[in-house]
Protein backbone atom coordinates (compact mmCIF):
# COMPACT_ATOMS: atom_id res chain seq x y z
CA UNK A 1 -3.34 105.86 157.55
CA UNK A 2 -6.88 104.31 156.78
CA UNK A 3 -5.50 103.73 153.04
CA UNK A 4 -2.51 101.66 154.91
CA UNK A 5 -5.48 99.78 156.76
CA UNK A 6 -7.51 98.88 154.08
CA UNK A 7 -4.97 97.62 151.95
CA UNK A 8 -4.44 95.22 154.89
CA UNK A 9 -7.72 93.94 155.00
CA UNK A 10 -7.69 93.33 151.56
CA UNK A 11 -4.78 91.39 151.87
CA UNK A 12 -6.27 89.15 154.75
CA UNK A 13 -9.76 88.70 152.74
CA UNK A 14 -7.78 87.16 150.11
CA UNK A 15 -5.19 85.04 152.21
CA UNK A 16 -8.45 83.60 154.11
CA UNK A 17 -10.18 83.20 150.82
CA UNK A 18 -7.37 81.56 149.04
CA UNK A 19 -6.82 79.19 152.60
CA UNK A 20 -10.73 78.11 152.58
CA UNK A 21 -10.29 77.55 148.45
CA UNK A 22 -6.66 74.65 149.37
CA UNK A 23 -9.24 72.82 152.11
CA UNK A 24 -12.10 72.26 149.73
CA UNK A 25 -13.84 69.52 148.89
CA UNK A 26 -13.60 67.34 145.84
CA UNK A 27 -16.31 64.78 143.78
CA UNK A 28 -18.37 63.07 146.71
CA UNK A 29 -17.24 64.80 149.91
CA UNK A 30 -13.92 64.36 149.51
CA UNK A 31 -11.70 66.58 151.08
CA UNK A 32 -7.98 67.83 148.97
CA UNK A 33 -7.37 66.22 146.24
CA UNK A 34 -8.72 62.86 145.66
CA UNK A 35 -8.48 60.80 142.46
CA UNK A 36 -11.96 60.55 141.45
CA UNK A 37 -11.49 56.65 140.71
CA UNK A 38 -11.46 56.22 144.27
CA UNK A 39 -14.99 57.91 144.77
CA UNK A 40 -17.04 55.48 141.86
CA UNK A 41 -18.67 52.38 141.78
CA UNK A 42 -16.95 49.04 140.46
CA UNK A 43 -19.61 47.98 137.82
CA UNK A 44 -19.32 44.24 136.18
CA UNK A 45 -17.52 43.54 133.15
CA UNK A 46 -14.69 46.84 134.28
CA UNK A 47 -11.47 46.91 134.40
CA UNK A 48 -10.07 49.08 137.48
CA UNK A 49 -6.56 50.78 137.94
CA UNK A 50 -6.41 50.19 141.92
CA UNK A 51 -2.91 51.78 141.83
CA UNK A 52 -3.93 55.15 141.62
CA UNK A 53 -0.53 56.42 140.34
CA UNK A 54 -0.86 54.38 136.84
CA UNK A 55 -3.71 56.14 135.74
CA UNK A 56 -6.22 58.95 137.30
CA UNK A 57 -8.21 62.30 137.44
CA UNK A 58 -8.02 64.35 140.57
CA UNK A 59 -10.29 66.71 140.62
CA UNK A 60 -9.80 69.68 143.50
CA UNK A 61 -12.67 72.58 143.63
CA UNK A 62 -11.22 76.14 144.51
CA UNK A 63 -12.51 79.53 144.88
CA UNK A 64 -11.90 79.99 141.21
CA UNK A 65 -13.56 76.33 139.86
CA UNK A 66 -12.74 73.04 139.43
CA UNK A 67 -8.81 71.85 139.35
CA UNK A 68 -8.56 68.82 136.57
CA UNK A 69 -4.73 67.04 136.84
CA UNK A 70 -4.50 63.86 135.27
CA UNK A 71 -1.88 61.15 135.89
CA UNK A 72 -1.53 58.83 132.95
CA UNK A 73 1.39 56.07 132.66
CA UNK A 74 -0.83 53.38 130.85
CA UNK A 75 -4.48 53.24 128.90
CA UNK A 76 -6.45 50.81 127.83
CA UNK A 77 -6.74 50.36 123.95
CA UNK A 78 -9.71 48.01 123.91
CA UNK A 79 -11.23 45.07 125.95
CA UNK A 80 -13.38 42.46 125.18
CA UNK A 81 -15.02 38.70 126.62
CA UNK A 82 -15.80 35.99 125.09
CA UNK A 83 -16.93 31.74 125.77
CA UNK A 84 -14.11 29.22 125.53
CA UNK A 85 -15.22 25.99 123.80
CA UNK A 86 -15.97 24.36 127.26
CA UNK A 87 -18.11 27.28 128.50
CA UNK A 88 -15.36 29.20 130.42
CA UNK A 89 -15.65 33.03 130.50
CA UNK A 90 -12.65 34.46 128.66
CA UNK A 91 -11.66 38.68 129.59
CA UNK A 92 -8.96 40.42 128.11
CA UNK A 93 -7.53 43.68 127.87
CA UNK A 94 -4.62 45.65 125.54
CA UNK A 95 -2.58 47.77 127.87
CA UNK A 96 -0.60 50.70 126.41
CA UNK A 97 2.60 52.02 128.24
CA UNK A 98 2.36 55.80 127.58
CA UNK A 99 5.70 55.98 129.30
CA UNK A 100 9.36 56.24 128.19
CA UNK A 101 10.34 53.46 130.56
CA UNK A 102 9.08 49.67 130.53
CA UNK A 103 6.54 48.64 132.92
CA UNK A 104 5.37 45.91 135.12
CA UNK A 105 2.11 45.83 135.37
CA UNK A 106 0.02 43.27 137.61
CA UNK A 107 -3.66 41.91 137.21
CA UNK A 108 -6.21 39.56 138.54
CA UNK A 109 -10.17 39.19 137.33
CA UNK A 110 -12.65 38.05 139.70
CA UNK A 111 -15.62 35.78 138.55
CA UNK A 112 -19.52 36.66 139.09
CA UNK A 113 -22.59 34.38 138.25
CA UNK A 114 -25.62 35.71 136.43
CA UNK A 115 -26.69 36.95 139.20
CA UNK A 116 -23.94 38.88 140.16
CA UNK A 117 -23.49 36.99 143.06
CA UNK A 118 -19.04 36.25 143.30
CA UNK A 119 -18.00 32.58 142.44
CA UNK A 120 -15.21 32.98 144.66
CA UNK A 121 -13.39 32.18 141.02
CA UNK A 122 -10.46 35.00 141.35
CA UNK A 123 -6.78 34.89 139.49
CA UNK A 124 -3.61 35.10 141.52
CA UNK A 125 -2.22 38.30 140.46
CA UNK A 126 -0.41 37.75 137.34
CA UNK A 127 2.58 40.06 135.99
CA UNK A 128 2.32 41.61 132.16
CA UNK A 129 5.35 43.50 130.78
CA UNK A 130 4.86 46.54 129.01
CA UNK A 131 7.86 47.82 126.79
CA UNK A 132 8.38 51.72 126.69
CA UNK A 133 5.85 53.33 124.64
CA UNK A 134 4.66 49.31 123.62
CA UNK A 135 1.54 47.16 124.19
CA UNK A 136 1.07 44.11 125.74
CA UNK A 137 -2.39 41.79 126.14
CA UNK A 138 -3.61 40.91 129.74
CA UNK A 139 -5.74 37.64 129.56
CA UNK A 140 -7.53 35.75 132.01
CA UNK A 141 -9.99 32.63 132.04
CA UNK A 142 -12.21 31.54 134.81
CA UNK A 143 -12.52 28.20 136.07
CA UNK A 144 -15.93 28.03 136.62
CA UNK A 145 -18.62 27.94 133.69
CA UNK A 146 -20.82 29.90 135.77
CA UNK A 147 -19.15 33.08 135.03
CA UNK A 148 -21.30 35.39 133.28
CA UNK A 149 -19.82 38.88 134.24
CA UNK A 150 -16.18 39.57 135.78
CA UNK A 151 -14.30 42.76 136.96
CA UNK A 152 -10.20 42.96 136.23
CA UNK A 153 -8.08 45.32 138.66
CA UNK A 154 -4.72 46.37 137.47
CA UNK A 155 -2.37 47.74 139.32
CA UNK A 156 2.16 48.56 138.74
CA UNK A 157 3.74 45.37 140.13
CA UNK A 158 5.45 45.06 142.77
């Protein structure tokens, strides 16, 4: 009979610990699982996935470690800015699809001074399709030749 009674305990210990491991927290205080995208600072001259299902790392902690899964539909291949010839700040991006479908894939770039401080020089969102497996080149150029840093959020359009 006590045999039959510890077995049951040790059946509850590890229910409760496996319970207390699915409501931990993730990177920054996060509770379930978060993608970690959503938990870091925006620094200038970024590009930024806002939609969250295109491209992201959640990271869950259990009782037996940390829980990686990464969601990956498109990357980035390489970036780069540059001065137009009247002084315009110039940001563009190559966007692989690592899909077997085509994409839509929408962007805007907002515009910052040397100082950091915004220009209120933003892009409508602006529509870039990807073919299966393919490449395509998002572009944008500010209207202001104040810009001096910028920050591009992409996201699957809509």
């Amino acid at each position: 009979m006590n045999s039959n009674l510890g077995t049951k305990l040790v059946a509850i210990a590890a229910v409760t610990l496996l319970a207390a491991g699915c409501g931990s927290t993730t990177q920054n205080g996060y509770q379930g699982a978060h993608p970690v995208q959503r938990t870091t600072t925006n620094e200038m001259n970024t590009i930024v996935f806002i939609d969250h299902q295109l491209n992201r790392t959640d990271i869950t902690k259990t009782i037996f470690g940390e829980r990686v899964q990464d969601t990956v539909k498109v990357t980035l291949d390489r970036s780069g800015i540059s001065n137009s010839a009247t002084g315009q700040l110039e940001v563009w991006t190559m966007i692989r699809n690592r899909t077997d479908y085509d994409l839509q894939i929408e962007g805007k770039a907002l515009f910052f001074d040397a100082n950091q401080a915004p220009l209120m020089d933003e892009t409508m969102w602006r529509r870039v399709y990807v073919p299966a497996n393919g490449t395509a080149i998002y572009k944008e150029t500010s209207l202001n030749d104040r810009a001096a840093y910028f920050l591009v959020e992409l996201r699957e359009g809509r």
